[in-house]
N, C-alpha and C. Protein backbone atom coordinates (compact mmCIF):
# COMPACT_ATOMS: atom_id res chain seq x y z
N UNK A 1 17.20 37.55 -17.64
CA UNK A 1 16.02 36.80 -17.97
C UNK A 1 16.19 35.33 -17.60
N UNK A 2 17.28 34.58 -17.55
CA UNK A 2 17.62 33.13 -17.43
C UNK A 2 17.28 33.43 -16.00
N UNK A 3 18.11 34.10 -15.16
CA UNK A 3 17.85 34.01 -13.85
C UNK A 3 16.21 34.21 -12.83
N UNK A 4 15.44 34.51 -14.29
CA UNK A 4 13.91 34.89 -13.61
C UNK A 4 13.65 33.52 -13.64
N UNK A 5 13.76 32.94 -14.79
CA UNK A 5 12.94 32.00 -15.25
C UNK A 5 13.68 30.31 -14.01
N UNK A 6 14.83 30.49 -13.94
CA UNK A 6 15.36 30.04 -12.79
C UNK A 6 14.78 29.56 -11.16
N UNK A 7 14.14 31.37 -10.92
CA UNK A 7 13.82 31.51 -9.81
C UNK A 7 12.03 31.03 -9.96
N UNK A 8 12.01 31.17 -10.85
CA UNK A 8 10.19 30.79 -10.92
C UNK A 8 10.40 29.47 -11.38
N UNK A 9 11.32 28.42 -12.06
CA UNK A 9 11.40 27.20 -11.85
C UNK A 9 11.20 26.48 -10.86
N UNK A 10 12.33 27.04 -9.60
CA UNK A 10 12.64 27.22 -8.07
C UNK A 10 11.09 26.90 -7.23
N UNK A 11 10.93 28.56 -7.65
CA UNK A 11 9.35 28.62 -7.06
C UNK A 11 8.22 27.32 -7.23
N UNK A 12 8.39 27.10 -8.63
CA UNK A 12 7.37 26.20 -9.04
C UNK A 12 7.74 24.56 -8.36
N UNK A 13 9.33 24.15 -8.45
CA UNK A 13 9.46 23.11 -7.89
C UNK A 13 9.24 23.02 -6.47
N UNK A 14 9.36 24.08 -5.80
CA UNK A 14 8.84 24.58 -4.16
C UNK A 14 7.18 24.16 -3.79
N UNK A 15 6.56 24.80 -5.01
CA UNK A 15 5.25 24.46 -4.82
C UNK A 15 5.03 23.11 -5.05
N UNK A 16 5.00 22.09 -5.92
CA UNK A 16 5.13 21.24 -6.62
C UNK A 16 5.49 20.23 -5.47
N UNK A 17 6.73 20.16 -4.48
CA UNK A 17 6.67 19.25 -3.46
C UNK A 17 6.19 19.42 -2.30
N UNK A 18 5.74 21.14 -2.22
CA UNK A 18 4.66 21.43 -0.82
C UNK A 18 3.20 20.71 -1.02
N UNK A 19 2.96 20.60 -2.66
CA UNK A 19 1.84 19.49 -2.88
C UNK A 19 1.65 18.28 -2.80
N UNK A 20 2.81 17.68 -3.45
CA UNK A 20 3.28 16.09 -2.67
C UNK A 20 3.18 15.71 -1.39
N UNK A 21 3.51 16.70 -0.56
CA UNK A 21 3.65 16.32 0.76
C UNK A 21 2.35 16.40 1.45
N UNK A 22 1.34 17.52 1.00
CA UNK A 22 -0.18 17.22 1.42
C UNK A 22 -1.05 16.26 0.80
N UNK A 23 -0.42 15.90 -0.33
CA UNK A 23 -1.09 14.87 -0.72
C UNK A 23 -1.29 13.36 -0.10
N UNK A 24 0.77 13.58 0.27
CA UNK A 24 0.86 12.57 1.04
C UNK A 24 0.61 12.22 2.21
N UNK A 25 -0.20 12.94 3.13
CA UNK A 25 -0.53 13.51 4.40
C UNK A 25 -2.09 13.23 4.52
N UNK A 26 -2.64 13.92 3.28
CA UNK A 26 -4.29 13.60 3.52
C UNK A 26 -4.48 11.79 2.89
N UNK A 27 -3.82 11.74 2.25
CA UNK A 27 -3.76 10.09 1.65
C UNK A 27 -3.42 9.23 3.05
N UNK A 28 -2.48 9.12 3.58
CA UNK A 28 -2.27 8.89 5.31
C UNK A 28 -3.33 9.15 5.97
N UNK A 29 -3.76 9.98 5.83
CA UNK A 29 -5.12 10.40 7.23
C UNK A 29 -5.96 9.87 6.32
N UNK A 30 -6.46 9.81 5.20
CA UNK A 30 -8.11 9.04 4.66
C UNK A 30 -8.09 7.35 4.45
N UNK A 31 -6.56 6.91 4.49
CA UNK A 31 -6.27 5.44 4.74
C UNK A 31 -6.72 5.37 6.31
N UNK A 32 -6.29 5.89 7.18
CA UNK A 32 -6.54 6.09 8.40
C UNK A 32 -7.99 5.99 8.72
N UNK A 33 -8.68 7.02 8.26
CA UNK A 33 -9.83 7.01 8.32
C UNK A 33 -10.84 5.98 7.71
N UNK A 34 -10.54 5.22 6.82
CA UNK A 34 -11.11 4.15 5.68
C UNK A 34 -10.95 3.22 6.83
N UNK A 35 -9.80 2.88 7.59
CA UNK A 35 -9.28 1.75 8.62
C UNK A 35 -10.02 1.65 9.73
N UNK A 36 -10.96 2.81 10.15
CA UNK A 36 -11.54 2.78 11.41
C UNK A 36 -12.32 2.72 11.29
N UNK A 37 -13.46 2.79 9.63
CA UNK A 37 -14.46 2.76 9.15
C UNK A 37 -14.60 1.32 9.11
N UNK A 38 -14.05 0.59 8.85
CA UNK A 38 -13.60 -0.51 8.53
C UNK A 38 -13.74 -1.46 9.64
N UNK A 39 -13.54 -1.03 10.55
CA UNK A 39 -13.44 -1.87 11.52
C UNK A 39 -14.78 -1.60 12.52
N UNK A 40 -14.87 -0.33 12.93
CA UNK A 40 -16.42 -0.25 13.22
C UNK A 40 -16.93 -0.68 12.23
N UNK A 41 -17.33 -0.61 11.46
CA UNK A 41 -18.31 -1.55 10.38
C UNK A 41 -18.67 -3.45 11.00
N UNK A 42 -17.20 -3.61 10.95
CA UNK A 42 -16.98 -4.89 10.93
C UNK A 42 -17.90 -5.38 12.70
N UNK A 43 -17.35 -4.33 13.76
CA UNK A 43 -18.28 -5.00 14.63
C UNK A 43 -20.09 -4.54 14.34
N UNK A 44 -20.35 -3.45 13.84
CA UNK A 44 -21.71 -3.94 13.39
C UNK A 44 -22.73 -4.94 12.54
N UNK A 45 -22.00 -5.44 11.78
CA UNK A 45 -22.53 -6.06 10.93
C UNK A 45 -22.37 -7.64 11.65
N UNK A 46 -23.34 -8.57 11.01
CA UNK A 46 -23.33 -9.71 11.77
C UNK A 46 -22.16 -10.56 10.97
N UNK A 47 -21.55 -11.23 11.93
CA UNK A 47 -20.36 -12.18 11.60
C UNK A 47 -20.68 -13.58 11.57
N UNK A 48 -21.98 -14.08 11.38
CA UNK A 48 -22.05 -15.34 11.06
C UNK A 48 -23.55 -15.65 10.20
N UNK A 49 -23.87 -16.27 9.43
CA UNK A 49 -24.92 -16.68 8.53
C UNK A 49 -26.21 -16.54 9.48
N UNK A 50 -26.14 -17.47 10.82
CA UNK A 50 -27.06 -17.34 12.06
C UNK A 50 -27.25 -16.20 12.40
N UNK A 51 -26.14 -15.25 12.72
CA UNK A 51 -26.39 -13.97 13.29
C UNK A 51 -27.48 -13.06 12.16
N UNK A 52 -26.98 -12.90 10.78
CA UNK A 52 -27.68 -12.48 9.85
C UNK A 52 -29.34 -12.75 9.91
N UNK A 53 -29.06 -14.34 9.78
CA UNK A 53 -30.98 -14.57 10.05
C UNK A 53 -31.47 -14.08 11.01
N UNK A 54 -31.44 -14.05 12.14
CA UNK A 54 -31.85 -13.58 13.26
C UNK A 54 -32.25 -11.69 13.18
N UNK A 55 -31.13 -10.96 12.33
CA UNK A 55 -31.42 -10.02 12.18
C UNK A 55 -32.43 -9.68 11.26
N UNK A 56 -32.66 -10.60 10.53
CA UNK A 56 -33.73 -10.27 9.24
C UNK A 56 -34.57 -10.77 9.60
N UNK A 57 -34.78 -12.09 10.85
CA UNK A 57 -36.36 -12.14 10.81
C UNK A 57 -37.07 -11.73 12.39
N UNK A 58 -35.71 -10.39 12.73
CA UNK A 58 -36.44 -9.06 13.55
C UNK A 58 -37.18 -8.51 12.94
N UNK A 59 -36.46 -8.31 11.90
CA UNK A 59 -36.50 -7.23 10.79
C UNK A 59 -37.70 -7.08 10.40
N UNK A 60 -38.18 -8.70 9.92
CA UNK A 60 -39.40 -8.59 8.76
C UNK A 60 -40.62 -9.38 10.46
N UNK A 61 -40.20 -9.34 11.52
CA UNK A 61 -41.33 -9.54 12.43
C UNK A 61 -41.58 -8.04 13.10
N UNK A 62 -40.72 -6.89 12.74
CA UNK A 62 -41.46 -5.87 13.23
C UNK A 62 -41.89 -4.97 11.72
N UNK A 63 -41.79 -5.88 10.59
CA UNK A 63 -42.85 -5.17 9.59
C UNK A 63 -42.22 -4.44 8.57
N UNK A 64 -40.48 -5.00 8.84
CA UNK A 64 -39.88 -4.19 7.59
C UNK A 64 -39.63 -2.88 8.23
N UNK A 65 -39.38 -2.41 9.46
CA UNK A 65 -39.25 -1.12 10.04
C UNK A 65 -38.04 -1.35 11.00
């Protein structure tokens, strides 16, 4: 009986760092992904107070559309 409970310890610590390691893997790839979001973003959006106005009074000269 010690030796079951052993092997299903085993088992369980087996599983237990096969989860760590996808955790740590999709956490890597959605930082990844957050980073490129991030940066395309950054060239869409306007980068200066001027640029902004200009976009808003497209904006509200074609009617809010």
């Amino acid at each position: 009986m010690v030796q079951q409970q052993s092997r299903h310890e085993r088992q369980d610590d087996d599983e237990q760092d096969s989860h760590q390691s996808e955790t740590a893997r999709t956490t890597a790839h959605d930082k990844e992904k957050y980073n490129k979001f991030m940066e395309e973003l950054d060239e869409l959006l306007p980068q200066t107070e001027g640029e902004a106005k200009l976009i808003w009074e497209g904006y509200i000269q074609k009617g809010g559309q």
